[in-house]
C-alpha atoms as a PDB file:
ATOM      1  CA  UNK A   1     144.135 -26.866  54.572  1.00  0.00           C
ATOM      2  CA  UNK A   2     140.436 -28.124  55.616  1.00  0.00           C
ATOM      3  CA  UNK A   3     139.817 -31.020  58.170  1.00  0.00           C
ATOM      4  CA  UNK A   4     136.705 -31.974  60.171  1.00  0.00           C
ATOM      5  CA  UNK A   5     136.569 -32.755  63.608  1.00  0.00           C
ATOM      6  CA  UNK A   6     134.186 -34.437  65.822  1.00  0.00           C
ATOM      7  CA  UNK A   7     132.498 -32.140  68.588  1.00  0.00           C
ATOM      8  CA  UNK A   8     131.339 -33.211  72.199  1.00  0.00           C
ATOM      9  CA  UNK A   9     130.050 -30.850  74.330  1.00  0.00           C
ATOM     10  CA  UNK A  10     128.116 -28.805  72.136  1.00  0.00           C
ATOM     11  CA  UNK A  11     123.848 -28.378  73.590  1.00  0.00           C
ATOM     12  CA  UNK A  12     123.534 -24.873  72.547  1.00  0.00           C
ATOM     13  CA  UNK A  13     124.118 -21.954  69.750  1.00  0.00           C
ATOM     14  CA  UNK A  14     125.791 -20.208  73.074  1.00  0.00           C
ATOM     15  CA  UNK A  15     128.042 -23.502  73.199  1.00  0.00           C
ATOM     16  CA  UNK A  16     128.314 -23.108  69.018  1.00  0.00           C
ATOM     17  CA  UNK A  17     129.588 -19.413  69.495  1.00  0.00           C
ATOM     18  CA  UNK A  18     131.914 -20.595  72.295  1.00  0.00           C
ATOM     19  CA  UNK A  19     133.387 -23.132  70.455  1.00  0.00           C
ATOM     20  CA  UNK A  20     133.818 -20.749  67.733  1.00  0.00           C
ATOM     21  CA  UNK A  21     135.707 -18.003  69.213  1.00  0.00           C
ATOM     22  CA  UNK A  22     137.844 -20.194  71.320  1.00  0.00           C
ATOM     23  CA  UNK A  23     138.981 -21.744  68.300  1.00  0.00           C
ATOM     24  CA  UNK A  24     139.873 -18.150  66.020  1.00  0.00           C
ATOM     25  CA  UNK A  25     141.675 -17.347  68.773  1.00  0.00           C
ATOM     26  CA  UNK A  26     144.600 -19.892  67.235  1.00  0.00           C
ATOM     27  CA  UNK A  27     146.847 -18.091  65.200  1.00  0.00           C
ATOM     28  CA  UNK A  28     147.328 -20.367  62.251  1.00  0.00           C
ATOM     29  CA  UNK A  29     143.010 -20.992  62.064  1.00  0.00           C
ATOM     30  CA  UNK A  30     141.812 -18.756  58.671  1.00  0.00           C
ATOM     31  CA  UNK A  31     138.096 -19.967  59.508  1.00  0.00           C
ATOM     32  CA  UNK A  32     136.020 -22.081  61.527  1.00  0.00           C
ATOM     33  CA  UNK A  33     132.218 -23.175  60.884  1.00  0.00           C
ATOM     34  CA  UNK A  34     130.428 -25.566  63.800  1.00  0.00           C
ATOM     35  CA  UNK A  35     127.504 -27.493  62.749  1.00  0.00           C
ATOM     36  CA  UNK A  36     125.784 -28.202  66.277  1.00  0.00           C
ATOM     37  CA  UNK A  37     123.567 -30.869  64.664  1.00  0.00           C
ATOM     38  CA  UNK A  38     125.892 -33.686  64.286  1.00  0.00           C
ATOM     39  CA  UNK A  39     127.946 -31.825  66.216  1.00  0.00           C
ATOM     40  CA  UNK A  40     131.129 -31.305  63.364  1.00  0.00           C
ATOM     41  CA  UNK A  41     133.736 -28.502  63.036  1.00  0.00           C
ATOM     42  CA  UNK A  42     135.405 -27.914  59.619  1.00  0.00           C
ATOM     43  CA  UNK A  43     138.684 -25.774  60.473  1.00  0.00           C
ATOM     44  CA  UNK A  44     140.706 -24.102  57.613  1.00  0.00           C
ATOM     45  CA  UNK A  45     144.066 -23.078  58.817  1.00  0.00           C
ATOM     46  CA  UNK A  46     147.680 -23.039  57.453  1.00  0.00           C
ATOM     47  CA  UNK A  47     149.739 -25.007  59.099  1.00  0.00           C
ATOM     48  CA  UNK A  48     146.788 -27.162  60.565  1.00  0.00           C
ATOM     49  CA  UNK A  49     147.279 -27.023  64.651  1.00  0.00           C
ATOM     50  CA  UNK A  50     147.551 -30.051  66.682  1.00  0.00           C
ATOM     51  CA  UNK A  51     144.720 -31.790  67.980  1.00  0.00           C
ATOM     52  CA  UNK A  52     146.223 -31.180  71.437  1.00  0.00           C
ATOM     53  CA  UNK A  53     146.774 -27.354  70.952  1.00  0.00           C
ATOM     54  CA  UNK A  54     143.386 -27.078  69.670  1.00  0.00           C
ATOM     55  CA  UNK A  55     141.860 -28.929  72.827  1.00  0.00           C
ATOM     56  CA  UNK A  56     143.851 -26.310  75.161  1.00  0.00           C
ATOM     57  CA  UNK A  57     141.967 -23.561  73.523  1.00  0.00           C
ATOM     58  CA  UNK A  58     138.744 -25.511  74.362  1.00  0.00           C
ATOM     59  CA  UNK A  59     139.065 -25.928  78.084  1.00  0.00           C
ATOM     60  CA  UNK A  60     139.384 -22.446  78.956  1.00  0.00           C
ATOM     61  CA  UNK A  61     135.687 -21.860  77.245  1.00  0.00           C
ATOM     62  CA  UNK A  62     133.777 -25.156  78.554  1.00  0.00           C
ATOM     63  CA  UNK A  63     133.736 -28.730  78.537  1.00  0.00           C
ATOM     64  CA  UNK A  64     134.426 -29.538  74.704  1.00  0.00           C
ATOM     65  CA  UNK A  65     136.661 -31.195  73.223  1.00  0.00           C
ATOM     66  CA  UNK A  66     137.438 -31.993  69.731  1.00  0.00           C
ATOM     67  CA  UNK A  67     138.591 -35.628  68.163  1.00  0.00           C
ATOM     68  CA  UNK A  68     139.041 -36.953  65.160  1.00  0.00           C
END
């Protein structure tokens, strides 16, 4: 399953790469791919995580959060 999210945080590849890794981390993600122009992630994973879960994984690399 594919869904895009909105990005906030994101001023930097460094912040693209952050975002990146903190988010592969998830067990269920397959594949993540930032776009730090208009600031989108499109997330493959099976089952697709919770927004919330997701978020957690965020915090612990910067201020970014994901929404929808």
């Amino acid at each position: 399953m594919t869904k895009e999210f909105n990005l906030s945080g994101v001023t930097c590849m460094h912040c693209v790469s952050k975002v990146k890794k903190a988010l592969e981390q998830h067990e269920d993600v397959n594949s993540v791919f930032v776009t730090p122009d208009n600031q989108m992630v499109k997330l493959d994973a099976d089952p697709m995580p919770s927004l919330e879960s997701l978020n957690l994984l965020l915090e612990d690399f910067g201020e970014y959060k994901l929404s929808v």
